[in-house]
PDB file of N, CA and C in Angstrom:
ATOM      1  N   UNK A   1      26.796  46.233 -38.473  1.00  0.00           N
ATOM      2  CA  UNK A   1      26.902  44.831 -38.177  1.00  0.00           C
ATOM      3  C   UNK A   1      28.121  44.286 -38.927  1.00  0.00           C
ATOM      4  N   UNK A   2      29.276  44.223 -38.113  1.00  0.00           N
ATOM      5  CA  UNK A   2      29.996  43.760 -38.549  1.00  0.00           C
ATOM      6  C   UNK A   2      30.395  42.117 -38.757  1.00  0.00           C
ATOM      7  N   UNK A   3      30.329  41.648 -39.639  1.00  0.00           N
ATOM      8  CA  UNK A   3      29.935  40.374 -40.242  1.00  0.00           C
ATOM      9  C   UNK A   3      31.524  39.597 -41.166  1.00  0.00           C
ATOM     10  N   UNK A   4      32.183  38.541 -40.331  1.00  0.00           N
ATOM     11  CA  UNK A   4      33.194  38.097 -41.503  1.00  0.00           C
ATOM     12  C   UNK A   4      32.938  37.050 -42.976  1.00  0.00           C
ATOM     13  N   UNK A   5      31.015  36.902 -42.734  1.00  0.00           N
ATOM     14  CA  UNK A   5      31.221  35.837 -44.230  1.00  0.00           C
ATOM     15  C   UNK A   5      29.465  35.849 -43.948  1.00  0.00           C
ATOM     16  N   UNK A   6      29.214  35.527 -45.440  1.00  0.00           N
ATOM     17  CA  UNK A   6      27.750  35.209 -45.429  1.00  0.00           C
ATOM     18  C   UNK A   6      26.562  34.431 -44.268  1.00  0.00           C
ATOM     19  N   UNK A   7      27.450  33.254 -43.767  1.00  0.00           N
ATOM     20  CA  UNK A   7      26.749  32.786 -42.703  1.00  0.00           C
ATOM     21  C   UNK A   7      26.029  33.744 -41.348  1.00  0.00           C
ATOM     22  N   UNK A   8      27.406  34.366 -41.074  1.00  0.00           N
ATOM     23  CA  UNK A   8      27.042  34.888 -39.787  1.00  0.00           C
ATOM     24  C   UNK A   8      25.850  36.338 -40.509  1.00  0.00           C
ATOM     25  N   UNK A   9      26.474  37.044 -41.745  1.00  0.00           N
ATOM     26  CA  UNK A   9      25.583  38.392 -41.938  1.00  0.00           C
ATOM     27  C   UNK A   9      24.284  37.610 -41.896  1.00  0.00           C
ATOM     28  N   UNK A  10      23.739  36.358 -42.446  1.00  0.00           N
ATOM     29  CA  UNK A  10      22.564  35.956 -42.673  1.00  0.00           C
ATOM     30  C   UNK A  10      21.756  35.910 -41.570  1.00  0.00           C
ATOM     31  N   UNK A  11      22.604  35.231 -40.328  1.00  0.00           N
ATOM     32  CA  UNK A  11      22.235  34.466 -39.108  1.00  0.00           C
ATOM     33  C   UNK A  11      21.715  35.766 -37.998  1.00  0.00           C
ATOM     34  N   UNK A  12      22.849  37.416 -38.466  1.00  0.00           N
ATOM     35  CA  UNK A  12      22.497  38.027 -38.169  1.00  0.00           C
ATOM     36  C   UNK A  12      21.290  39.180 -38.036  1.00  0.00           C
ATOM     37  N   UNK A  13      20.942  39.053 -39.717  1.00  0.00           N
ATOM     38  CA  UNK A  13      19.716  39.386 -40.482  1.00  0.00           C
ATOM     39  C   UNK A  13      18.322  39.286 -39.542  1.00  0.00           C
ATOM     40  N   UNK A  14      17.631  40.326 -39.633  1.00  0.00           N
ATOM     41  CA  UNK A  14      16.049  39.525 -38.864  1.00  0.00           C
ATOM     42  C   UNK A  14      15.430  38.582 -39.290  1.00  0.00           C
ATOM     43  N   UNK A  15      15.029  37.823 -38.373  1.00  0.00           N
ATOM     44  CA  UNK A  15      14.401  36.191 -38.914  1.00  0.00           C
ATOM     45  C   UNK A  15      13.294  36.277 -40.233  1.00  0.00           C
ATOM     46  N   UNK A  16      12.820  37.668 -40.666  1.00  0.00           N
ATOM     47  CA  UNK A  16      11.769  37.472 -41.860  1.00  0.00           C
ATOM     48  C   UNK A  16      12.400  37.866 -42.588  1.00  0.00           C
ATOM     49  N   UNK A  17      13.896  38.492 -42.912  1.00  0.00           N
ATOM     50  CA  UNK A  17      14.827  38.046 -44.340  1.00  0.00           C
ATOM     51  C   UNK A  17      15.203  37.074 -44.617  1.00  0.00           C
ATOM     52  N   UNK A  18      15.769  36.465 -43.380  1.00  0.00           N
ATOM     53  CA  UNK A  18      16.622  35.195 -43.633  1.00  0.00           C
ATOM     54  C   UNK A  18      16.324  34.484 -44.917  1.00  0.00           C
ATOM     55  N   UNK A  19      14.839  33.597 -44.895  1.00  0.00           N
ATOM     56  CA  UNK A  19      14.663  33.170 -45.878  1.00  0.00           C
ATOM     57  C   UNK A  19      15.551  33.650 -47.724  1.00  0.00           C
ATOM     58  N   UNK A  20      14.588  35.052 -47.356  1.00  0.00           N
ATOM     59  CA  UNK A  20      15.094  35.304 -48.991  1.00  0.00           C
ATOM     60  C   UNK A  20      16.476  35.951 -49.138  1.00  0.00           C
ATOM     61  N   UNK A  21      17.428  35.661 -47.924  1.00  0.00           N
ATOM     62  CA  UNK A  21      18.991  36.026 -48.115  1.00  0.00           C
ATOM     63  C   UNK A  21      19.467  34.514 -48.419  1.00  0.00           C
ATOM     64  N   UNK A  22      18.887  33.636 -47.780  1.00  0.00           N
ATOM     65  CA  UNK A  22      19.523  32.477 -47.873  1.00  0.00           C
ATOM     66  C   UNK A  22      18.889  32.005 -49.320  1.00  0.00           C
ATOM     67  N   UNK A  23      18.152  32.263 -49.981  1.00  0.00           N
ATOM     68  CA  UNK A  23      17.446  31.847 -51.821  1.00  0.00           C
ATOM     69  C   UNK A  23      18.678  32.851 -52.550  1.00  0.00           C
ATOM     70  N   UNK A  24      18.645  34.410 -52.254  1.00  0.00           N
ATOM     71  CA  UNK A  24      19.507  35.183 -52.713  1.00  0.00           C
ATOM     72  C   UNK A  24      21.071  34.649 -53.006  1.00  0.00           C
ATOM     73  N   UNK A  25      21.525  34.230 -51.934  1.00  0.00           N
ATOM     74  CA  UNK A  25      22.713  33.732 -51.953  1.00  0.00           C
ATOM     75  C   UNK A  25      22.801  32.476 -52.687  1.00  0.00           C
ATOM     76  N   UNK A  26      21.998  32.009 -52.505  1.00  0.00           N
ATOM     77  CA  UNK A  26      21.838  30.720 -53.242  1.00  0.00           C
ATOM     78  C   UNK A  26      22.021  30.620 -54.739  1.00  0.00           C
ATOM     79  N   UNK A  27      20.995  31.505 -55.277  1.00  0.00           N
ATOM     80  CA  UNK A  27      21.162  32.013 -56.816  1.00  0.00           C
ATOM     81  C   UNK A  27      22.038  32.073 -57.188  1.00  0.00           C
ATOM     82  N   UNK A  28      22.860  33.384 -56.528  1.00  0.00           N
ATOM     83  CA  UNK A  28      24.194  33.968 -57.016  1.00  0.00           C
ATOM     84  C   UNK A  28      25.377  33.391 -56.978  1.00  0.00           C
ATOM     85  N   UNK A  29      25.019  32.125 -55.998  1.00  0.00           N
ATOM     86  CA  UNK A  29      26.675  31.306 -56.141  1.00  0.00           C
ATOM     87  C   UNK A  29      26.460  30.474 -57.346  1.00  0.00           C
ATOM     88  N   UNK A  30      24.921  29.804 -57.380  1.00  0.00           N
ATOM     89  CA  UNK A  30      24.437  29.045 -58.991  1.00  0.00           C
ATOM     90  C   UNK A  30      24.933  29.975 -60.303  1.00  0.00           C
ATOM     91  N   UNK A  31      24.606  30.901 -60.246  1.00  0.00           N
ATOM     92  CA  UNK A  31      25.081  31.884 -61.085  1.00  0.00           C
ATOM     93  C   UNK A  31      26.349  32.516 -61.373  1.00  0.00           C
ATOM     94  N   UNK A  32      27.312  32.279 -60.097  1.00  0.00           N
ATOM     95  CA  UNK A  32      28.593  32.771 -60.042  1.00  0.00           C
ATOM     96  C   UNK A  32      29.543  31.296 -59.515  1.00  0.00           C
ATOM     97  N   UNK A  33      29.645  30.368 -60.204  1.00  0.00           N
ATOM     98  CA  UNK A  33      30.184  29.277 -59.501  1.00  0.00           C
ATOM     99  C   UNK A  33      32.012  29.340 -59.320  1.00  0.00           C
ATOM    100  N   UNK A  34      32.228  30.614 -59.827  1.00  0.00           N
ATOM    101  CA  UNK A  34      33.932  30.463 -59.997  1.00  0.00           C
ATOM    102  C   UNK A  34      34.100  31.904 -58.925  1.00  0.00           C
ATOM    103  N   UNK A  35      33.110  32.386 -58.748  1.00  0.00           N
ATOM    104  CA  UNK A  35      33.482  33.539 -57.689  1.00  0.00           C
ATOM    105  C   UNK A  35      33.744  33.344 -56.353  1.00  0.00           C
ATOM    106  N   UNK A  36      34.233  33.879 -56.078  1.00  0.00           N
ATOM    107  CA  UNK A  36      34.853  34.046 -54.427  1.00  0.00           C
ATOM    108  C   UNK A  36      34.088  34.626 -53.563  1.00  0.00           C
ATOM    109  N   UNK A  37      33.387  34.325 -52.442  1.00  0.00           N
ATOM    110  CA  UNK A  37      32.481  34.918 -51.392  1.00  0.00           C
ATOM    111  C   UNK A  37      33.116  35.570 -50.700  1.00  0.00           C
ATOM    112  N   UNK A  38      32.622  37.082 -50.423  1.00  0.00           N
ATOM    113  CA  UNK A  38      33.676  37.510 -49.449  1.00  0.00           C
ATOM    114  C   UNK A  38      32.478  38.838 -48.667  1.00  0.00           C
ATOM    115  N   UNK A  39      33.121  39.613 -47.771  1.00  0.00           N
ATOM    116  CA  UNK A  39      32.089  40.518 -47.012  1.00  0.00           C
ATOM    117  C   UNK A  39      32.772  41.417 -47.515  1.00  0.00           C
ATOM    118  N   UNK A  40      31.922  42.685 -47.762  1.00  0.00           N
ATOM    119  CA  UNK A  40      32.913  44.472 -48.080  1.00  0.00           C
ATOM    120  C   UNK A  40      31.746  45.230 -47.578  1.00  0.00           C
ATOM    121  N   UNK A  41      32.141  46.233 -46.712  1.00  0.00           N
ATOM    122  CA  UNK A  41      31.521  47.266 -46.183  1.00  0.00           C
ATOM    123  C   UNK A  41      30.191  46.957 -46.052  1.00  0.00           C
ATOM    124  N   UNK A  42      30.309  45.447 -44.734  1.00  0.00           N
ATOM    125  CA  UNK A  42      29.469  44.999 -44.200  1.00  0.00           C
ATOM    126  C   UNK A  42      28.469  44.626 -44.762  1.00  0.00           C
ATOM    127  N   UNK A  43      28.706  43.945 -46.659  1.00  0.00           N
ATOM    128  CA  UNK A  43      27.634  43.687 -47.298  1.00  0.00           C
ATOM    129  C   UNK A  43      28.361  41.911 -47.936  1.00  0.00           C
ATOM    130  N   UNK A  44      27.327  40.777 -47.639  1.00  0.00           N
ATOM    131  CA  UNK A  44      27.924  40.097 -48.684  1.00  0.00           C
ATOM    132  C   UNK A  44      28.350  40.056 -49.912  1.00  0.00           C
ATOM    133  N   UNK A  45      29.083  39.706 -50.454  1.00  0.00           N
ATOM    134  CA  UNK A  45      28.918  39.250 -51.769  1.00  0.00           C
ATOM    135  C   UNK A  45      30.246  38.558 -52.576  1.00  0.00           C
ATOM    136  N   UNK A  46      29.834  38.834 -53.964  1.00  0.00           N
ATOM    137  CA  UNK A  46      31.056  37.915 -54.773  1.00  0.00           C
ATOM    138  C   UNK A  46      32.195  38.593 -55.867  1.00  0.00           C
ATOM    139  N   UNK A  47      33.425  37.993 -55.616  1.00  0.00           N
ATOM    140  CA  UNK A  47      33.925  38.842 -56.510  1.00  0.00           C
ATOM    141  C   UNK A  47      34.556  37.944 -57.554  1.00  0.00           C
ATOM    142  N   UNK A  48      34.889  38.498 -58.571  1.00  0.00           N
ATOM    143  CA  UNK A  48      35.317  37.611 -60.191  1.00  0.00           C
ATOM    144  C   UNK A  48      36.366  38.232 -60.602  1.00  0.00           C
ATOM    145  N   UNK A  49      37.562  37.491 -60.219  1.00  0.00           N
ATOM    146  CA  UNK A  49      38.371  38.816 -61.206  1.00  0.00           C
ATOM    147  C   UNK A  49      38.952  40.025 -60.415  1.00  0.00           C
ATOM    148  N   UNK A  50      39.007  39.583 -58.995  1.00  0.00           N
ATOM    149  CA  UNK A  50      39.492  40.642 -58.387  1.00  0.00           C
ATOM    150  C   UNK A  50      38.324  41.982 -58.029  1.00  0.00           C
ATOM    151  N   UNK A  51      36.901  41.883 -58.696  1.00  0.00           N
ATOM    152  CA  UNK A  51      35.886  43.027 -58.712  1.00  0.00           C
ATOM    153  C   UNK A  51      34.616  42.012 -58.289  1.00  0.00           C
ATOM    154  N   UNK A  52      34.006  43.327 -57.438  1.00  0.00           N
ATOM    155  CA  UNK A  52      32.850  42.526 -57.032  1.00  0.00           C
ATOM    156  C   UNK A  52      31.581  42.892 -57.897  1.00  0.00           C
ATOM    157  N   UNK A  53      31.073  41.420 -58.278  1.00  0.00           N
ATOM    158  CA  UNK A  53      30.079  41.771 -59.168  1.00  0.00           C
ATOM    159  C   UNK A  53      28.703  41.330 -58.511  1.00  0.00           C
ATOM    160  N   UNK A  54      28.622  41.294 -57.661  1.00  0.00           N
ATOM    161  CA  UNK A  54      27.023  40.699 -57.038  1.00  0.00           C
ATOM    162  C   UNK A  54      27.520  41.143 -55.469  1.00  0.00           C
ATOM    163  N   UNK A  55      25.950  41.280 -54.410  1.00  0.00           N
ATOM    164  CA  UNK A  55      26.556  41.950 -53.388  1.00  0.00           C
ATOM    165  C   UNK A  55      24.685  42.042 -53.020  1.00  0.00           C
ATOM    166  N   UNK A  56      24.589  41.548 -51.594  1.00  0.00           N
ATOM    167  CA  UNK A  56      23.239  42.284 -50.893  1.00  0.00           C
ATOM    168  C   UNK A  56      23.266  42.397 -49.708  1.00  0.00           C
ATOM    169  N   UNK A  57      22.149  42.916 -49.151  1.00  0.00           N
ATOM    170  CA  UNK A  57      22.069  43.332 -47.825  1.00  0.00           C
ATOM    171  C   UNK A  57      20.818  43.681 -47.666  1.00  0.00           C
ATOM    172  N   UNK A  58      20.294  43.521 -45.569  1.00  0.00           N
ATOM    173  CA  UNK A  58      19.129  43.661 -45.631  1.00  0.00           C
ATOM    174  C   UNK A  58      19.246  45.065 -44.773  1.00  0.00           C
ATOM    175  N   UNK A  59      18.281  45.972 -44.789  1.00  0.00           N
ATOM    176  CA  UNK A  59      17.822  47.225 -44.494  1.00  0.00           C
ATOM    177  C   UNK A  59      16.797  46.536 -43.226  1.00  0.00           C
ATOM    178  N   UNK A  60      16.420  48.018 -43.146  1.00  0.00           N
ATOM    179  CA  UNK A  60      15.015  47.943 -41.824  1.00  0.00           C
ATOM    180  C   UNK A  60      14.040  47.409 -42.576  1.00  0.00           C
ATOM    181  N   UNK A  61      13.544  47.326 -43.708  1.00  0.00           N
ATOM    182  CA  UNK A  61      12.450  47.499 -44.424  1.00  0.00           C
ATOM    183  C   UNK A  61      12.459  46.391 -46.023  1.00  0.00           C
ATOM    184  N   UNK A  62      13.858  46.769 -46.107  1.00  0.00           N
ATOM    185  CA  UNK A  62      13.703  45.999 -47.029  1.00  0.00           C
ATOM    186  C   UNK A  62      14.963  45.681 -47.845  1.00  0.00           C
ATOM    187  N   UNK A  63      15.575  44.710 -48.714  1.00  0.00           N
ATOM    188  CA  UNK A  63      16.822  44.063 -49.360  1.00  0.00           C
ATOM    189  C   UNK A  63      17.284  45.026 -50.313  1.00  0.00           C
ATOM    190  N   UNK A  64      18.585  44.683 -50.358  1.00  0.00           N
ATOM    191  CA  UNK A  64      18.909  45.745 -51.310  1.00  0.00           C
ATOM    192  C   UNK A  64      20.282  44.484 -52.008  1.00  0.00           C
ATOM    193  N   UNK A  65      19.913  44.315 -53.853  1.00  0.00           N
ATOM    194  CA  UNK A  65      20.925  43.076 -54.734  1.00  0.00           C
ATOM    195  C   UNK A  65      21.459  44.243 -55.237  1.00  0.00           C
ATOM    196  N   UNK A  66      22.753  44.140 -55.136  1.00  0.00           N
ATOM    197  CA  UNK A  66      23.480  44.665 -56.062  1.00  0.00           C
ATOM    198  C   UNK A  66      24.843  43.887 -57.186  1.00  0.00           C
ATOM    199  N   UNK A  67      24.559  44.866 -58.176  1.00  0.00           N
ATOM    200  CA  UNK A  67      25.597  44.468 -59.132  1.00  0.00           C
ATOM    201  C   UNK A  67      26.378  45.392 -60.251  1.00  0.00           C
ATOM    202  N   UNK A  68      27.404  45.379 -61.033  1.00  0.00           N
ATOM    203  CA  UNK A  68      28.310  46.300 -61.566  1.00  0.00           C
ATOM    204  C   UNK A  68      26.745  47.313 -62.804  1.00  0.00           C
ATOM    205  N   UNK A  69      27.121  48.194 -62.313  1.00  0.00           N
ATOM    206  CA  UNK A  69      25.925  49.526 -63.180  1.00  0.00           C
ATOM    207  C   UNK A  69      26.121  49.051 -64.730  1.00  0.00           C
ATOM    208  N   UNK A  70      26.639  48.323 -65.043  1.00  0.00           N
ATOM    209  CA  UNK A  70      26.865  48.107 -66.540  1.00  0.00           C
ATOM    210  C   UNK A  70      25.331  47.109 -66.355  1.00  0.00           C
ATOM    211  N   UNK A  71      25.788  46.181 -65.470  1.00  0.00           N
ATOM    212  CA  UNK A  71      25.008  44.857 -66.016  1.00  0.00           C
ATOM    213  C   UNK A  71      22.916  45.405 -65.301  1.00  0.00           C
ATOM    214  N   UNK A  72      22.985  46.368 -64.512  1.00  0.00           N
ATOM    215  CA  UNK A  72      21.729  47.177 -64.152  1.00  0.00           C
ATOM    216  C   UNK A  72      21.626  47.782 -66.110  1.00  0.00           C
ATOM    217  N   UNK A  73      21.986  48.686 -66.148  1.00  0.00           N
ATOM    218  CA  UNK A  73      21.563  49.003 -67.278  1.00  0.00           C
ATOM    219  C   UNK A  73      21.336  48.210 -68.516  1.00  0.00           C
ATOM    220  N   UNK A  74      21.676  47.435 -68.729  1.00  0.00           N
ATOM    221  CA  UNK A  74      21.705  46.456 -69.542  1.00  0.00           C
ATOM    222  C   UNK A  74      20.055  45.331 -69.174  1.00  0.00           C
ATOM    223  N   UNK A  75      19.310  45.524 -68.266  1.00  0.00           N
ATOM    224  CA  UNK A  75      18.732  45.237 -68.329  1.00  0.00           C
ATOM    225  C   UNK A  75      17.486  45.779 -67.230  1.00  0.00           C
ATOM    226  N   UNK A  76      17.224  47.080 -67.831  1.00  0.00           N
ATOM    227  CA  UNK A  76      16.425  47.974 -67.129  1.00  0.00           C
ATOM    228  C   UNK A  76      15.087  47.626 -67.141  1.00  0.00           C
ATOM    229  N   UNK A  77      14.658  47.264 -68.804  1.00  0.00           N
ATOM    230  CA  UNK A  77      13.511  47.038 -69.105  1.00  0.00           C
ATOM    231  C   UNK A  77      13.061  45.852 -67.946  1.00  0.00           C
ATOM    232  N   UNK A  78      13.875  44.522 -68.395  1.00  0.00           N
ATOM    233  CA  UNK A  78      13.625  43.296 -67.617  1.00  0.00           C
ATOM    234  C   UNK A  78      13.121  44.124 -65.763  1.00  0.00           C
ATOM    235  N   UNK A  79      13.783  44.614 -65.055  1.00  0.00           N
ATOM    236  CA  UNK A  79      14.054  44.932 -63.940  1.00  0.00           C
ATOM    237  C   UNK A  79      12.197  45.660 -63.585  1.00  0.00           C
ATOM    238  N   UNK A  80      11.976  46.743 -65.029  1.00  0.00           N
ATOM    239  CA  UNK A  80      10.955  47.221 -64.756  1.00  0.00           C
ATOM    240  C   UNK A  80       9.377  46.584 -65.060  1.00  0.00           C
ATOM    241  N   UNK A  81       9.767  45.476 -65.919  1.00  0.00           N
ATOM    242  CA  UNK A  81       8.733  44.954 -65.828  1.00  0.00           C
ATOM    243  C   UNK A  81       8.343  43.892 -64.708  1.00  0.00           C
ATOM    244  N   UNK A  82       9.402  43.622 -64.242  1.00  0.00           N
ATOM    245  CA  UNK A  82       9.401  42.901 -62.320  1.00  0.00           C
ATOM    246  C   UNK A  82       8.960  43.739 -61.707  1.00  0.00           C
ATOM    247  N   UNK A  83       8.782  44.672 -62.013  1.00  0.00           N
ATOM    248  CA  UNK A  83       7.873  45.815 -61.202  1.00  0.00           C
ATOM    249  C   UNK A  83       8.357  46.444 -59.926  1.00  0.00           C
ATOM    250  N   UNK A  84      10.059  46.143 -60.074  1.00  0.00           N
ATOM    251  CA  UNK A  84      11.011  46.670 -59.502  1.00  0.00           C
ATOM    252  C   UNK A  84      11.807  47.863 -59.453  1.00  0.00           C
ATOM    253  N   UNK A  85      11.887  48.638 -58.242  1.00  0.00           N
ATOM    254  CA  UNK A  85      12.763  49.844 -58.571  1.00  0.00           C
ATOM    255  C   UNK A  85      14.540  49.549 -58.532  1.00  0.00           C
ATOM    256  N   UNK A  86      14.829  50.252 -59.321  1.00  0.00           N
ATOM    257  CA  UNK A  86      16.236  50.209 -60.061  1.00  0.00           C
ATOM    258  C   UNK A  86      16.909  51.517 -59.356  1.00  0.00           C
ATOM    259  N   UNK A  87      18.553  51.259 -58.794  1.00  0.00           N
ATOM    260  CA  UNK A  87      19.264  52.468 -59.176  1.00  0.00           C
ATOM    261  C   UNK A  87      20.223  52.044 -59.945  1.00  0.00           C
ATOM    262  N   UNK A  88      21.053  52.971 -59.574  1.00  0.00           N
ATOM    263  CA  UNK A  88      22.635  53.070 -60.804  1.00  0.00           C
ATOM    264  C   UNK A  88      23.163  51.335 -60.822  1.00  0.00           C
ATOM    265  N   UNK A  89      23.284  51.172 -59.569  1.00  0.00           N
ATOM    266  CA  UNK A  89      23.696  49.351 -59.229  1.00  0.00           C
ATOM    267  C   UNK A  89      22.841  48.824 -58.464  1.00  0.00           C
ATOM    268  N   UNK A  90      22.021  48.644 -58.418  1.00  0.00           N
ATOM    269  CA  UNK A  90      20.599  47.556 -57.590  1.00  0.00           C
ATOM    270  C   UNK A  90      19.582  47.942 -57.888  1.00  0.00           C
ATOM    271  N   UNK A  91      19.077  46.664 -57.165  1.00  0.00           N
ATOM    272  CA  UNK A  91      17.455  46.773 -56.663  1.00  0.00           C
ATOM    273  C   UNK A  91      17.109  47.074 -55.349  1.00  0.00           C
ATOM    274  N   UNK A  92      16.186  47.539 -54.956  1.00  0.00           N
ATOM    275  CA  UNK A  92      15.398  46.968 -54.029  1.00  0.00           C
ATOM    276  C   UNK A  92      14.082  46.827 -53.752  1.00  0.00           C
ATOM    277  N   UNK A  93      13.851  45.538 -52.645  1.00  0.00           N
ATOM    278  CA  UNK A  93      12.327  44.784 -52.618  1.00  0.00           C
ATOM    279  C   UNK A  93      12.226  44.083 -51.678  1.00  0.00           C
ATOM    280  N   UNK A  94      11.022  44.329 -50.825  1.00  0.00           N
ATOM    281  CA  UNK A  94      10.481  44.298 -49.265  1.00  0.00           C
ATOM    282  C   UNK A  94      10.768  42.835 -49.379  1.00  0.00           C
ATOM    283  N   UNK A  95      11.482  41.937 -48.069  1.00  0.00           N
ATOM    284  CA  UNK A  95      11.558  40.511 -47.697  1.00  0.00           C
ATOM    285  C   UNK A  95      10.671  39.606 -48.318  1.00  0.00           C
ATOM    286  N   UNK A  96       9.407  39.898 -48.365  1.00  0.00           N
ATOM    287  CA  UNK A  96       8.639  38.569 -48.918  1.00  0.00           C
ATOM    288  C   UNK A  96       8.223  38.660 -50.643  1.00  0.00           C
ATOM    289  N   UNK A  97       8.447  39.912 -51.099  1.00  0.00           N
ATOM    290  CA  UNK A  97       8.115  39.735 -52.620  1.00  0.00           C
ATOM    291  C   UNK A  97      10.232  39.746 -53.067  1.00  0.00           C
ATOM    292  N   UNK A  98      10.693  39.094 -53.518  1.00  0.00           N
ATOM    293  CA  UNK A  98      11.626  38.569 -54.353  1.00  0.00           C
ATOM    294  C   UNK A  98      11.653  38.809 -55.526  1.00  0.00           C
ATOM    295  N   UNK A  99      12.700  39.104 -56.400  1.00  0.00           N
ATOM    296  CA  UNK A  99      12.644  39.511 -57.409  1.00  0.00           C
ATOM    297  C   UNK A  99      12.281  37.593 -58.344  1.00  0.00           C
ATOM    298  N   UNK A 100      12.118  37.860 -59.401  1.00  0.00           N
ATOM    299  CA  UNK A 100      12.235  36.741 -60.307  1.00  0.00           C
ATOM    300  C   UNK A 100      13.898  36.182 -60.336  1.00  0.00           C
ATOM    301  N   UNK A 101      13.509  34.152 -60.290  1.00  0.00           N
ATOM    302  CA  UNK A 101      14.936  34.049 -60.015  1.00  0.00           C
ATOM    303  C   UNK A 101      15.945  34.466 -61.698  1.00  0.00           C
ATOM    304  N   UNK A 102      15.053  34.236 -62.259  1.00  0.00           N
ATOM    305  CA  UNK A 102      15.242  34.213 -63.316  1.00  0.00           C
ATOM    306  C   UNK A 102      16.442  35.626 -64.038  1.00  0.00           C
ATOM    307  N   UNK A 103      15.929  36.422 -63.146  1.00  0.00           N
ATOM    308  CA  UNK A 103      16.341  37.794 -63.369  1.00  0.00           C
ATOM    309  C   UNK A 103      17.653  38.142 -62.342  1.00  0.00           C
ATOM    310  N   UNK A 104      17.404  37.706 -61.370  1.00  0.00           N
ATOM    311  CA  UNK A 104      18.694  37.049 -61.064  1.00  0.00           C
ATOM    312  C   UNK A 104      19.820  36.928 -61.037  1.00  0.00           C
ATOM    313  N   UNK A 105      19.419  35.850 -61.529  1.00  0.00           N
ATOM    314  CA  UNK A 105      20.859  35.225 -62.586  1.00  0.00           C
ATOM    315  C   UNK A 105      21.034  35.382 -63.856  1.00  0.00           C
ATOM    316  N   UNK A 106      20.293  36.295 -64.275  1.00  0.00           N
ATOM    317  CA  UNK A 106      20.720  36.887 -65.558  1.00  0.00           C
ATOM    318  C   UNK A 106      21.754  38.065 -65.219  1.00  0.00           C
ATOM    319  N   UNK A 107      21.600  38.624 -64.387  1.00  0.00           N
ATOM    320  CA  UNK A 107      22.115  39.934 -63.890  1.00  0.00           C
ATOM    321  C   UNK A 107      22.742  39.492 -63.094  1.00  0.00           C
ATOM    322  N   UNK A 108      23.441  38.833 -62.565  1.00  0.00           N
ATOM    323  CA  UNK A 108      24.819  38.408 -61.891  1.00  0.00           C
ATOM    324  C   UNK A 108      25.724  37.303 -63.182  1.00  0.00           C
ATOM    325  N   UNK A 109      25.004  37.013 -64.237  1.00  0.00           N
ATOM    326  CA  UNK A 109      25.933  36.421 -65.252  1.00  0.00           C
ATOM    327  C   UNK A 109      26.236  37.866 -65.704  1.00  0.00           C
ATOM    328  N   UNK A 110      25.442  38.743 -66.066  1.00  0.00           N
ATOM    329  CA  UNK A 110      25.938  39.715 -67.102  1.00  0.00           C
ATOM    330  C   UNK A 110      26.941  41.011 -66.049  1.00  0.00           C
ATOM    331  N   UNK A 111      26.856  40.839 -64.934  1.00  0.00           N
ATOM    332  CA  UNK A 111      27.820  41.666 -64.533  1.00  0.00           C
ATOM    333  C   UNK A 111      28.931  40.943 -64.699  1.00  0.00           C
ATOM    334  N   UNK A 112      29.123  39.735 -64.160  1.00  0.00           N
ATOM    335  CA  UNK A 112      30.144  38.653 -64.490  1.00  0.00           C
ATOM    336  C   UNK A 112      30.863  38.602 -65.853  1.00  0.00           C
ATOM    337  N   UNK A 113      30.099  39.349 -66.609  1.00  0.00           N
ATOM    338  CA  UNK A 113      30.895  39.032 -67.899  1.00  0.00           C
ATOM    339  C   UNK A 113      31.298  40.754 -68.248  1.00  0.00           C
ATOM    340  N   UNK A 114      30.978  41.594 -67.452  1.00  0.00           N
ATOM    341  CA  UNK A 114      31.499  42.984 -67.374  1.00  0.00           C
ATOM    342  C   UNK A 114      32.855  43.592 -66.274  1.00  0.00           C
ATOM    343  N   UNK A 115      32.936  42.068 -65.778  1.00  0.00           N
ATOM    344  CA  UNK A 115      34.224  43.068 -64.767  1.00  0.00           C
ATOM    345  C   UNK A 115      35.455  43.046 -65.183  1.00  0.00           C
ATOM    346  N   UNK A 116      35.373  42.610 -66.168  1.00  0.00           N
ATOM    347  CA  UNK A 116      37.084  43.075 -66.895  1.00  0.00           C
ATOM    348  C   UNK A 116      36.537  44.780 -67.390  1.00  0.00           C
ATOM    349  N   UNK A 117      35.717  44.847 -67.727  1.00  0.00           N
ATOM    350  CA  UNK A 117      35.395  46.014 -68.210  1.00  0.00           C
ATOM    351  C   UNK A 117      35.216  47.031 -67.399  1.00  0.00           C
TER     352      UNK A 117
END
């Protein structure tokens, strides 16, 4: 699905993501207010600095947030006690359970403060 900006990937999304792409996005621009929205390999997201530090997309099944593997590791514990599975750079979690916003935007500030790095 080739998509030039958040609107249309959203609009394109099946109607029982929408919701939590449009909260998702929402967060991450609250959280990233100096970043630039842009699409890469058909995934939204934001970049800071020339690097993209936040980034999602929806699957058959289920969302997938991503962000720079520094700022995942940095807060594994948090991630696992959301009762969330983790890889190297994301999460993912079926349309209607959402991660905490809280967690969030902790993890799109702290990649944000890793992409010089």
């Amino acid at each position: 699905m080739a998509t030039p900006d958040h609107d249309s990937y959203i609009a394109a999304a099946p109607e029982a993501f929408r919701p939590a792409l449009n909260h998702l996005r929402a967060l991450l621009r609250g959280a990233l207010p100096d970043a630039e929205e842009m699409v890469a390999y058909d995934m939204p997201g934001f970049r800071v600095r020339g690097k993209v530090v936040a980034s999602y997309a929806a699957f058959s099944k289920q969302i997938g947030l991503y962000f720079l593997a520094s700022a995942i590791s940095d807060h594994t514990e948090d991630i696992a006690e959301a009762g969330l599975r983790a890889s190297k750079t994301g999460i993912t979690f079926p349309p209607h359970t959402s991660p905490p916003d809280d967690l969030v935007t902790r993890l799109a500030s702290t990649s944000s403060e890793h992409a010089d790095g």
